[in-house]
C-alpha atoms as a PDB file:
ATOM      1  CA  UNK A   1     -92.857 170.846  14.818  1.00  0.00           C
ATOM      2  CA  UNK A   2     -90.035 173.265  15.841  1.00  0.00           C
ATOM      3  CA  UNK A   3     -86.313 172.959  13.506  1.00  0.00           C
ATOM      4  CA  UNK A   4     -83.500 171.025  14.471  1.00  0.00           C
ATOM      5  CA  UNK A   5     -80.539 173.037  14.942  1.00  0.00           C
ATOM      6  CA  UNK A   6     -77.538 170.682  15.755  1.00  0.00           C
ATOM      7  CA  UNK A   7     -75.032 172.908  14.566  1.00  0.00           C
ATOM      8  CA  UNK A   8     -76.319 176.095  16.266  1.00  0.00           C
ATOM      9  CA  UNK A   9     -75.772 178.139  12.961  1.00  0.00           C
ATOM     10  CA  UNK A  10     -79.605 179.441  13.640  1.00  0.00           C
ATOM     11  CA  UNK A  11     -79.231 179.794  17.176  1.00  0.00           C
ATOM     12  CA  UNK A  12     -76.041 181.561  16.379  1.00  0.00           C
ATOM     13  CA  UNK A  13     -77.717 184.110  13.707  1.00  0.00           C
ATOM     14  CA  UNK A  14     -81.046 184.707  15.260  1.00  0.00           C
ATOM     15  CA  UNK A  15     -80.886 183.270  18.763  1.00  0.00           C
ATOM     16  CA  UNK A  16     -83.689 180.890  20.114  1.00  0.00           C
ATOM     17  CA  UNK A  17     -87.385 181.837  18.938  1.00  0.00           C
ATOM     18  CA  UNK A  18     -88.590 185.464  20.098  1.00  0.00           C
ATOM     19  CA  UNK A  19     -90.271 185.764  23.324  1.00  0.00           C
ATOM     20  CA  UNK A  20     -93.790 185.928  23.372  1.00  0.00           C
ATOM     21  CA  UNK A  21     -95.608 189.040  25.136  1.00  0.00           C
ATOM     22  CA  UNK A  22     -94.816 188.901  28.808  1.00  0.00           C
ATOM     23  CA  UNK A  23     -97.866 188.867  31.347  1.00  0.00           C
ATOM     24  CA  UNK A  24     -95.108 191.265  33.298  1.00  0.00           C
ATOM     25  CA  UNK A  25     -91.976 192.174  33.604  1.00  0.00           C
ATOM     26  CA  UNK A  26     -89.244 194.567  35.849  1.00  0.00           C
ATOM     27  CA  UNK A  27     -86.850 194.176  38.024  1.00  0.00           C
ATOM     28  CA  UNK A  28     -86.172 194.368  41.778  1.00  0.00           C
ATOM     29  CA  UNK A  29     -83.252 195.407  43.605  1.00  0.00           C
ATOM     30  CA  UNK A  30     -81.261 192.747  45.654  1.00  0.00           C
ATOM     31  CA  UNK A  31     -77.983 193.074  47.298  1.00  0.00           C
ATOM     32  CA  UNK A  32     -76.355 195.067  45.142  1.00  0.00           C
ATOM     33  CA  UNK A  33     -77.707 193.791  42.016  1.00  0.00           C
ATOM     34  CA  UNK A  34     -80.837 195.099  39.831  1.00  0.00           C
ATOM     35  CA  UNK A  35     -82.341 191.689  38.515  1.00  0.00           C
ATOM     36  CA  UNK A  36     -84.622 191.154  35.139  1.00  0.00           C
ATOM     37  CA  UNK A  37     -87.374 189.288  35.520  1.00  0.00           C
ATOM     38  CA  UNK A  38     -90.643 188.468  33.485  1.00  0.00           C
ATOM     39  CA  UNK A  39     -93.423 186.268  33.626  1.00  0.00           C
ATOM     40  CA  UNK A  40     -95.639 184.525  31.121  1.00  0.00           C
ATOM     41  CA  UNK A  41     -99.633 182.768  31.633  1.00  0.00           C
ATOM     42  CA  UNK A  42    -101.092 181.714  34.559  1.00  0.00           C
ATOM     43  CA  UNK A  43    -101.204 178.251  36.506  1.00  0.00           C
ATOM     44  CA  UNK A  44     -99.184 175.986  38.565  1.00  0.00           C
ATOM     45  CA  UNK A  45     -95.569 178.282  38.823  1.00  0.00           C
ATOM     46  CA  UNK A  46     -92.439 176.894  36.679  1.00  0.00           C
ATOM     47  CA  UNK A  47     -88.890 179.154  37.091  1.00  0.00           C
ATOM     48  CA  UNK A  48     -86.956 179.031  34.061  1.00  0.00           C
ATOM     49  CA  UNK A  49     -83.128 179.286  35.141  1.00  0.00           C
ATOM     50  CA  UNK A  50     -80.550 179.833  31.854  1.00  0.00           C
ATOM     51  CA  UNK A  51     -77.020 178.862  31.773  1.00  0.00           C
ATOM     52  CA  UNK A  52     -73.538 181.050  32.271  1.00  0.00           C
ATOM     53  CA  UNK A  53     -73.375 183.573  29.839  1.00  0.00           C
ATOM     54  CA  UNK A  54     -76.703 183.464  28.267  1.00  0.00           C
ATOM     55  CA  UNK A  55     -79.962 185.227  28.785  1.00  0.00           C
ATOM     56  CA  UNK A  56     -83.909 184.280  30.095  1.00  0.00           C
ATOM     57  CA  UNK A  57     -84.358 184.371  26.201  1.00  0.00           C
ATOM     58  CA  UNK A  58     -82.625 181.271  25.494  1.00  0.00           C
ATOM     59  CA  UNK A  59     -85.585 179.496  26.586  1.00  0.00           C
ATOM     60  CA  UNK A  60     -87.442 180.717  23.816  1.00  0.00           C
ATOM     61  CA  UNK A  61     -88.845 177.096  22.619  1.00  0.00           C
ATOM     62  CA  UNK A  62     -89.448 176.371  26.002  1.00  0.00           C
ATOM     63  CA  UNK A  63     -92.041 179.156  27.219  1.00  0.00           C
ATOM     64  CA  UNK A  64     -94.614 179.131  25.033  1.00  0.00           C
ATOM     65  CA  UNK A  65     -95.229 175.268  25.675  1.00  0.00           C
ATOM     66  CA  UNK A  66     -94.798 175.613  29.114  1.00  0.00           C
ATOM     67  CA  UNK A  67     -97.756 178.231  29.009  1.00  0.00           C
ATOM     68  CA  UNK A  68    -100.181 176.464  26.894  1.00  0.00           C
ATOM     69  CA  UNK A  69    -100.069 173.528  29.156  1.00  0.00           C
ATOM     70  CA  UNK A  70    -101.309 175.564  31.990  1.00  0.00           C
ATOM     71  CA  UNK A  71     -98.249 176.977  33.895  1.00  0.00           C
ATOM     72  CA  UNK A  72     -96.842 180.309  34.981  1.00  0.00           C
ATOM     73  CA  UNK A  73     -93.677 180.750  33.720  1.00  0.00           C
ATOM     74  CA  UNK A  74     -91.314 182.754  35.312  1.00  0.00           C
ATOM     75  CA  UNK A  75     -87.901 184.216  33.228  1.00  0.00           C
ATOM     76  CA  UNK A  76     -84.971 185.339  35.527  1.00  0.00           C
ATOM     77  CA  UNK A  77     -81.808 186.998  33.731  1.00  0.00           C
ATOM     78  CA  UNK A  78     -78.787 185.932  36.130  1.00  0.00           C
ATOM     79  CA  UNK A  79     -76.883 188.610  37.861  1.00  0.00           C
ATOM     80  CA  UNK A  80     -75.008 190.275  35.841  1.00  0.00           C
ATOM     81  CA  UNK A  81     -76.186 188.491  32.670  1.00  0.00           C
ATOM     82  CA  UNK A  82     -78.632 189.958  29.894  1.00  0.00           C
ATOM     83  CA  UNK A  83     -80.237 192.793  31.298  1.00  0.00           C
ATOM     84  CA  UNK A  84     -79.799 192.236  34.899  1.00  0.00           C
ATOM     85  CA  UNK A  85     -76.467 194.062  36.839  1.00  0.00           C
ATOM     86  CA  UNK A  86     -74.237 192.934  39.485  1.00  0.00           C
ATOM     87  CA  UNK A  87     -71.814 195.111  41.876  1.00  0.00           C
ATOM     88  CA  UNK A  88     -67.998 194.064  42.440  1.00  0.00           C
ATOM     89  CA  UNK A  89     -67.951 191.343  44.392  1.00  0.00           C
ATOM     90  CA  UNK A  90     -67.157 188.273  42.685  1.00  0.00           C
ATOM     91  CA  UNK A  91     -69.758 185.714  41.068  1.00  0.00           C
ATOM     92  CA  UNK A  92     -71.182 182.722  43.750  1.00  0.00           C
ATOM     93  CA  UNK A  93     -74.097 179.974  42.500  1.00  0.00           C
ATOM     94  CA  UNK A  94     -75.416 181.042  46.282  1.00  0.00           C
ATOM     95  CA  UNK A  95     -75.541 184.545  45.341  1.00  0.00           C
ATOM     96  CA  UNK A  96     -77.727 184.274  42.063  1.00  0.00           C
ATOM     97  CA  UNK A  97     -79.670 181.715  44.221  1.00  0.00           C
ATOM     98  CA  UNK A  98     -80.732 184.726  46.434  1.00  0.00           C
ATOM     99  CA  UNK A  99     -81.937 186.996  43.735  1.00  0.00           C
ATOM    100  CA  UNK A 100     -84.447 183.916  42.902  1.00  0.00           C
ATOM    101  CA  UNK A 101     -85.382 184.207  46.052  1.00  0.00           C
ATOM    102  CA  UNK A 102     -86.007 187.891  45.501  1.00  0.00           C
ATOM    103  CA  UNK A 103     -87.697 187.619  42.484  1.00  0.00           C
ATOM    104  CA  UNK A 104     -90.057 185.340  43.787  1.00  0.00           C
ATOM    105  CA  UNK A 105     -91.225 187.173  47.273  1.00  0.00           C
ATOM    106  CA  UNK A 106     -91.660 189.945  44.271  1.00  0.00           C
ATOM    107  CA  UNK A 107     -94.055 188.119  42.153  1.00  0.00           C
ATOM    108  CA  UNK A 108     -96.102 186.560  45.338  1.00  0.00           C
ATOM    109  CA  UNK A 109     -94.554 182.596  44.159  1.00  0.00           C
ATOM    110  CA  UNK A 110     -94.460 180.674  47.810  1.00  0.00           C
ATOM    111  CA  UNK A 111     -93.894 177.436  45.534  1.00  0.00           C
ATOM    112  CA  UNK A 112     -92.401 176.593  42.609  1.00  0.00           C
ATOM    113  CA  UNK A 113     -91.145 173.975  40.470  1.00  0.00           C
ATOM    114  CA  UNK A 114     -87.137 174.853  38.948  1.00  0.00           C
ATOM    115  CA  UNK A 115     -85.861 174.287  35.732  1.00  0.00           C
ATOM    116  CA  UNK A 116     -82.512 174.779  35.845  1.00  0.00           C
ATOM    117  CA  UNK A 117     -79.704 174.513  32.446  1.00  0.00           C
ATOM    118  CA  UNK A 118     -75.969 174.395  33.191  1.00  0.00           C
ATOM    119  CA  UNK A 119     -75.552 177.206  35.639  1.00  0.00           C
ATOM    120  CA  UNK A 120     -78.913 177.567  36.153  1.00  0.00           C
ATOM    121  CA  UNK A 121     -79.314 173.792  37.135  1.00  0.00           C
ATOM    122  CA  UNK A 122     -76.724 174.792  40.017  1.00  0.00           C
ATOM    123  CA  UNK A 123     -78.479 177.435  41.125  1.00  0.00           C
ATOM    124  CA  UNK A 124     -82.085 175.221  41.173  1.00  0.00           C
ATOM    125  CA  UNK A 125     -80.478 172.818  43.386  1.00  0.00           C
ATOM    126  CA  UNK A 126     -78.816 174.899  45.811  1.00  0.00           C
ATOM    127  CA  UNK A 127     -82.127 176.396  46.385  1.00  0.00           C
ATOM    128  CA  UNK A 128     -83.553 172.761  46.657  1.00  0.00           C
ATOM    129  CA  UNK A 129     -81.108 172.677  49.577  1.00  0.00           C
ATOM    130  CA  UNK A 130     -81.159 175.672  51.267  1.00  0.00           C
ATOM    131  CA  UNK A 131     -85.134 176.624  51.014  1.00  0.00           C
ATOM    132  CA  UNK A 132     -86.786 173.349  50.328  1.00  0.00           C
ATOM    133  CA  UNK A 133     -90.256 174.707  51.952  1.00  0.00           C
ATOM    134  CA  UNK A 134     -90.385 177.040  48.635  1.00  0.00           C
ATOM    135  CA  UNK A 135     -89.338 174.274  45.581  1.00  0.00           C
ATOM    136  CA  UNK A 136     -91.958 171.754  44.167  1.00  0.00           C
ATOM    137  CA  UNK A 137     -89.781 169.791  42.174  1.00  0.00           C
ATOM    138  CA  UNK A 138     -86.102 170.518  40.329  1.00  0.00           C
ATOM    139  CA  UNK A 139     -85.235 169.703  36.793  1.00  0.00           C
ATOM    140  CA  UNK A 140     -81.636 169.815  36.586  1.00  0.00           C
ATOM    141  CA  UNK A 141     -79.720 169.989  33.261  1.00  0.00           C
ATOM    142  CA  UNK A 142     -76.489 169.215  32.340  1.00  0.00           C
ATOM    143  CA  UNK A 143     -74.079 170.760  34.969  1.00  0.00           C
ATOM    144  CA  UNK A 144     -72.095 169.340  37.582  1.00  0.00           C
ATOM    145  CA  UNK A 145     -72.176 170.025  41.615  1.00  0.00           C
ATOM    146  CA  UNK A 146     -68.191 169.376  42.196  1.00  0.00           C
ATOM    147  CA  UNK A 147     -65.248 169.784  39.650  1.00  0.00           C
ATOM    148  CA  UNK A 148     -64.440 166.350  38.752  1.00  0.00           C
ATOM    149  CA  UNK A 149     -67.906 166.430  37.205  1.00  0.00           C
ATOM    150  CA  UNK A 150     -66.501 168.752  34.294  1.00  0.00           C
ATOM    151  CA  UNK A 151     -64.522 167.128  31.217  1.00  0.00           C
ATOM    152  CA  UNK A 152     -61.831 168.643  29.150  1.00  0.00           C
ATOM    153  CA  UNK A 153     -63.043 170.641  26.619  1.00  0.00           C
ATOM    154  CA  UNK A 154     -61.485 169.522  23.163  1.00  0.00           C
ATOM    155  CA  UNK A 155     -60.777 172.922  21.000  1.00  0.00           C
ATOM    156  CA  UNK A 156     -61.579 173.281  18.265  1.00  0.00           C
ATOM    157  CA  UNK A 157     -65.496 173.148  18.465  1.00  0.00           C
ATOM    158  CA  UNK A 158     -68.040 175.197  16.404  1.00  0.00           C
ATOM    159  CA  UNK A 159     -70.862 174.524  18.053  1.00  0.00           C
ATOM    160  CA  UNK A 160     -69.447 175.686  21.483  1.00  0.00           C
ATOM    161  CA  UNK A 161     -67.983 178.686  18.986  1.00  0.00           C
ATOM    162  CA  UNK A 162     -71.257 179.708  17.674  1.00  0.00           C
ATOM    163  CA  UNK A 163     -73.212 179.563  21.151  1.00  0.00           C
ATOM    164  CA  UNK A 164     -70.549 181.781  22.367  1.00  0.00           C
ATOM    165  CA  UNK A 165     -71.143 184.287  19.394  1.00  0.00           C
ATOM    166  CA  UNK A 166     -74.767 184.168  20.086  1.00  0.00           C
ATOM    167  CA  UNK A 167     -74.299 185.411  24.144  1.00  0.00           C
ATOM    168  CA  UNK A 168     -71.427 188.369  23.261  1.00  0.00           C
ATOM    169  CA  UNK A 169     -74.157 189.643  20.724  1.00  0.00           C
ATOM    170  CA  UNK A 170     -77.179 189.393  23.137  1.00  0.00           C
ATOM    171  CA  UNK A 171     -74.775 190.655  25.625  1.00  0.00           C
ATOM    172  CA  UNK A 172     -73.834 193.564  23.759  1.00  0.00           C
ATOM    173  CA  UNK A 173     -77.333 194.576  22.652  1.00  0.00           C
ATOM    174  CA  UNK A 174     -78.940 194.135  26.272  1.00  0.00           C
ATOM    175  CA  UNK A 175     -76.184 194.181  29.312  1.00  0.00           C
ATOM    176  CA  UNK A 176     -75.985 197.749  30.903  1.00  0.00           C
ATOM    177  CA  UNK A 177     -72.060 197.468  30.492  1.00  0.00           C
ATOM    178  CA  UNK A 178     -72.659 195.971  26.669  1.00  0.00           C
ATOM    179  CA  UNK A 179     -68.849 197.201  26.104  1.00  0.00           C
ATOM    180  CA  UNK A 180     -67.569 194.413  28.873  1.00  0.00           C
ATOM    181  CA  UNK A 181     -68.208 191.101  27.510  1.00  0.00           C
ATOM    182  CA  UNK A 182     -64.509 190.289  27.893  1.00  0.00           C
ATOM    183  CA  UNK A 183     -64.424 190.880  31.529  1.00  0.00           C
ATOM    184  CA  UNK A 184     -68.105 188.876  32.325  1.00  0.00           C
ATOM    185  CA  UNK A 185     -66.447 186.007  30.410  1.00  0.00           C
ATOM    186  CA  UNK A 186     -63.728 186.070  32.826  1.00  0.00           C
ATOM    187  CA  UNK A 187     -65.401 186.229  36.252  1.00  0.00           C
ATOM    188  CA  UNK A 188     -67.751 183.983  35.062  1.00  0.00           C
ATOM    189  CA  UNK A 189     -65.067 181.390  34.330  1.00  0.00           C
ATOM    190  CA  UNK A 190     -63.272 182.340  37.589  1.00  0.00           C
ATOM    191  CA  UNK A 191     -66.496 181.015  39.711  1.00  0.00           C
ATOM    192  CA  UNK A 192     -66.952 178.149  37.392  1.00  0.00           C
ATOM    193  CA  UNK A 193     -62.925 177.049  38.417  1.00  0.00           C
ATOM    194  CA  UNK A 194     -63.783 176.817  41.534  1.00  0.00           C
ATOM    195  CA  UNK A 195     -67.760 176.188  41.919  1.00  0.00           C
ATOM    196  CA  UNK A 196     -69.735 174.202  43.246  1.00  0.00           C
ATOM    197  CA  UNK A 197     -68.268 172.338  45.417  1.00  0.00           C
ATOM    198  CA  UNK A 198     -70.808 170.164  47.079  1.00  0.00           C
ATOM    199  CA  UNK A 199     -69.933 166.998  48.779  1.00  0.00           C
ATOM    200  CA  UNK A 200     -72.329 163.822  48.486  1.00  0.00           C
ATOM    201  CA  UNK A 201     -73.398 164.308  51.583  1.00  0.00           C
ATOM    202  CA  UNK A 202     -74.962 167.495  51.529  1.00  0.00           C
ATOM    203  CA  UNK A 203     -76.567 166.024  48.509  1.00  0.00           C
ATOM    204  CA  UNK A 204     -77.916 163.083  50.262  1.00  0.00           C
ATOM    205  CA  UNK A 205     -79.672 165.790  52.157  1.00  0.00           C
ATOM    206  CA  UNK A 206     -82.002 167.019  49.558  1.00  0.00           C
ATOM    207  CA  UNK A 207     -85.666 165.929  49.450  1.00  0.00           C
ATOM    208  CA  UNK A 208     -87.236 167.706  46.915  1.00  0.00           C
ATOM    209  CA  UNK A 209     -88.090 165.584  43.991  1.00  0.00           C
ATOM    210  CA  UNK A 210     -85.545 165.724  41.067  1.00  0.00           C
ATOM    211  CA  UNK A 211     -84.354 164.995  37.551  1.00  0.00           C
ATOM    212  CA  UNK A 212     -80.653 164.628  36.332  1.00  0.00           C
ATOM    213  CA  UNK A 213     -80.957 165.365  32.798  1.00  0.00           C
ATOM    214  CA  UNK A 214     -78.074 164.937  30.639  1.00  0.00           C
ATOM    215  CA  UNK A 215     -77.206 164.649  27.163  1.00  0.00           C
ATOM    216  CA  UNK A 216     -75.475 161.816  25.672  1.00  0.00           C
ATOM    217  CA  UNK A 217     -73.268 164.195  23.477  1.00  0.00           C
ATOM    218  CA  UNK A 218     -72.529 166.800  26.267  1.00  0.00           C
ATOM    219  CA  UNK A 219     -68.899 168.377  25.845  1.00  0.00           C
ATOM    220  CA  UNK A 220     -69.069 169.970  29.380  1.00  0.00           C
ATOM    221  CA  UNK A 221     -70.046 167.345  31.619  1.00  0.00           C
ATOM    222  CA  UNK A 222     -69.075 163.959  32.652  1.00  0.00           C
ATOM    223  CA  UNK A 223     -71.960 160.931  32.299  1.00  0.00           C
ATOM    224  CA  UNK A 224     -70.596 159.409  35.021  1.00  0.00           C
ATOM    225  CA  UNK A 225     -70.931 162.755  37.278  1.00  0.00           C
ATOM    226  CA  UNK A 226     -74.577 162.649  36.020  1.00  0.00           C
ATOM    227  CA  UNK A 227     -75.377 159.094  37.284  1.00  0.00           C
ATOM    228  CA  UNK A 228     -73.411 159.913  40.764  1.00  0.00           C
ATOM    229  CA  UNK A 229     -75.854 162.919  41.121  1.00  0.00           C
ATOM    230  CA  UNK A 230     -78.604 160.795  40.355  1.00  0.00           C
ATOM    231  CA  UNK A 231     -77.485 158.066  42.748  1.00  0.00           C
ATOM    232  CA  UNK A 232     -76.943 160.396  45.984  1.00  0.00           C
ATOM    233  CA  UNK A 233     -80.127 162.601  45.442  1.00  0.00           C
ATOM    234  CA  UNK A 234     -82.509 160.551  47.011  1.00  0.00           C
ATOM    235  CA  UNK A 235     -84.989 159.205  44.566  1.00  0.00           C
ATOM    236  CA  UNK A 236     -84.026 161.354  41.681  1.00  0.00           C
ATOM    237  CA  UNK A 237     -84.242 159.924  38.280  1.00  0.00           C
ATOM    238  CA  UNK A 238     -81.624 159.887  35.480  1.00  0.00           C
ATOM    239  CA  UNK A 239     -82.710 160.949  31.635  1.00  0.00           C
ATOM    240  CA  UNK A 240     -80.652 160.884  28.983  1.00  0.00           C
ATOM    241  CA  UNK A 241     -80.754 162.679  25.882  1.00  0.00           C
ATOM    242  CA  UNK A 242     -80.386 161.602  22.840  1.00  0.00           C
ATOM    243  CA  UNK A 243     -78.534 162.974  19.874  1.00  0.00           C
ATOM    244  CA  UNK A 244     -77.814 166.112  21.410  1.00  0.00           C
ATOM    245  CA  UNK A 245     -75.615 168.075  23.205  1.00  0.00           C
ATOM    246  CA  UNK A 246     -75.132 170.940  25.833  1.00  0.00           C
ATOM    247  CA  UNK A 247     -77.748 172.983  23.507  1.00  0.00           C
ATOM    248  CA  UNK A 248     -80.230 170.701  23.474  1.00  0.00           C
ATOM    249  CA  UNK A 249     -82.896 173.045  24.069  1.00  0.00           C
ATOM    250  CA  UNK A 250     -81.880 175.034  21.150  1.00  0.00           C
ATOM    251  CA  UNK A 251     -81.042 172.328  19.241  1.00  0.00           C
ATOM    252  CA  UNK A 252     -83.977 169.518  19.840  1.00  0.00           C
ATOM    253  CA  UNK A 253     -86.694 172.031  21.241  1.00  0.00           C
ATOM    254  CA  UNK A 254     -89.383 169.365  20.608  1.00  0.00           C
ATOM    255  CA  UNK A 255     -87.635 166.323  22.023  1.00  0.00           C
ATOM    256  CA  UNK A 256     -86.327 168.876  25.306  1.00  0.00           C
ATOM    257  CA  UNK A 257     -90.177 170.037  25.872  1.00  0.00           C
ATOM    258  CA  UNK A 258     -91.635 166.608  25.677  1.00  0.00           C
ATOM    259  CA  UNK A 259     -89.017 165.156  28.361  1.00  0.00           C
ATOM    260  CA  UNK A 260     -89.527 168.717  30.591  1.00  0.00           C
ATOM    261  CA  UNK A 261     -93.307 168.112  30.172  1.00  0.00           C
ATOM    262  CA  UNK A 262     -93.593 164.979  31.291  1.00  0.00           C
ATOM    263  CA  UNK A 263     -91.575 165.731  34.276  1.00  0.00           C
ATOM    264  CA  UNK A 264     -93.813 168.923  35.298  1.00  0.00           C
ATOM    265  CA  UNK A 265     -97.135 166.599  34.755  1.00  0.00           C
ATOM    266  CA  UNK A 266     -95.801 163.617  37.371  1.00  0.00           C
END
C-alpha cells in the first residue's frame, strides 16, 4: 500500500517515488523545442501527460502500476518543463500538443490512450480533437477547457506552497536554464490567463471516449466546470475523488491508480 500524503510535506521533500529504469529514453527535436521523453514496459500504449510546472516524474506512483498491468508507458516532460527546452515564442496547450505528436511518430505509437493532469489534461484533449485517428481513450484530470472553469485561489495555502517548492527544486536540478524558474512561472501563468478557450461546441465535437476526473477538494477548478465538460463530451463519464485535492496522485496514489486502472481496462 503506497503513503498518504495530504499535506504534500513528502512530496515536497523528496518528490513522488523515483522512477523506475526506463525501457528508453531521449529526446527529439520539434519546432524549436528539444523534448524529454522516456518509456517504460511493453503492451497496449498509455501517455502520461504532467501538469504546469512539474515534470514526467510526478507520476512516479503511477508508472510502475501502469507497467505491471501490461501497458507501455510513455513519460513526456512539457516544453520547456523538466528537462525538455522551448524557444521564445510564448507558451500554447496546441503547441505542447504537437511535441506529443512528435514524440509519438518517434517511438512508432499510431494509438494511444492519454492521461492527462491539469495542463496535461488540456493538452490530452486537444489532441482528442485535433488527431482523433491517433487517441484510444482520454483520461482527463482536474483542469478546465475555458476560464470560468478556474476558481479563486484563497492564499494562504500550504499545500499549493509546498507543491510549488517541490517544481522550483526539480526545476533547478533538471531545466537547461535551472537559474530561470522565475521567468517559466510567469509565461506559464501568462498562457494559463488566457488558455483554453474552447467553446461547447467544439467540445460536442469530440468522439473519443473520455473521463472527467475531478477531485472533490480541488482549489483550482470549479465542480460545476467538471460536470459541464462531462455533459458536452459526448458520452464521457464524471468521477469524483474523494478526500483529495489537485495532488491527488501524490497524495492518494492507491485510490488515483485504482480509478485510472479501471478506466484503461473498460
Amino acid at each position: 500500500m503506497l503513503p498518504h500524503d495530504d499535506d504534500l510535506q513528502n512530496f515536497e521533500a523528496r518528490g513522488a517515488a523515483p522512477l523506475p529504469a526506463a525501457t528508453h529514453q531521449g529526446y527529439i527535436e520539434n519546432d524549436g523545442a528539444r523534448i524529454w521523453y522516456a518509456t517504460y514496459g511493453a503492451g497496449e500504449p498509455v501517455i502520461l501527460l504532467h501538469g504546469g510546472l512539474g515534470n514526467g516524474g510526478n507520476w512516479g506512483y503511477q508508472v510502475p502500476s501502469l507497467v505491471e498491468s501490461g501497458r507501455r508507458v510513455i513519460l513526456i516532460d512539457s516544453r520547456g518543463h523538466g528537462r525538455s527546452t522551448r524557444d521564445s515564442r510564448p507558451y500554447t496547450y496546441e503547441l505542447m500538443a504537437s511535441d506529443v505528436l512528435a514524440v509519438m511518430d518517434a517511438v512508432n505509437v499510431e494509438k494511444a490512450a492519454v492521461v492527462g493532469w491539469s495542463d496535461g489534461a488540456c493538452i490530452a484533449l486537444i489532441l482528442a480533437m485535433r488527431v482523433p485517428s491517433r487517441i484510444t481513450r482520454v483520461f482527463y484530470f482536474a483542469c478546465n477547457m475555458d476560464p470560468s472553469g478556474t476558481k479563486e485561489i484563497e492564499w494562504p495555502n500550504p499545500v499549493i506552497d509546498r507543491c510549488l517548492s517541490r517544481h522550483r527544486k526539480d526545476y533547478a536540478s533538471l531545466s537547461a536554464t535551472p537559474d530561470q524558474f522565475d521567468a517559466f512561472f510567469a509565461a506559464i501563468g501568462l498562457m494559463m490567463k488566457t488558455e483554453p478557450n474552447y467553446t461547447a461546441a467544439q467540445l460536442a465535437e469530440i468522439r473519443v471516449p473520455v473521463v472527467v476526473a475531478i477531485s472533490e477538494r480541488d482549489e483550482f477548478i470549479r465542480m460545476e466546470h467538471a460536470e459541464y465538460l462531462a455533459r458536452t463530451l459526448p458520452g464521457a463519464q464524471l468521477i469524483l475523488l474523494r478526500e483529495v485535492t489537485h495532488f491527488a496522485p501524490v497524495q492518494r496514489p492507491d485510490s488515483f491508480n485504482s480509478v485510472l486502472q479501471t478506466f484503461l481496462q473498460r
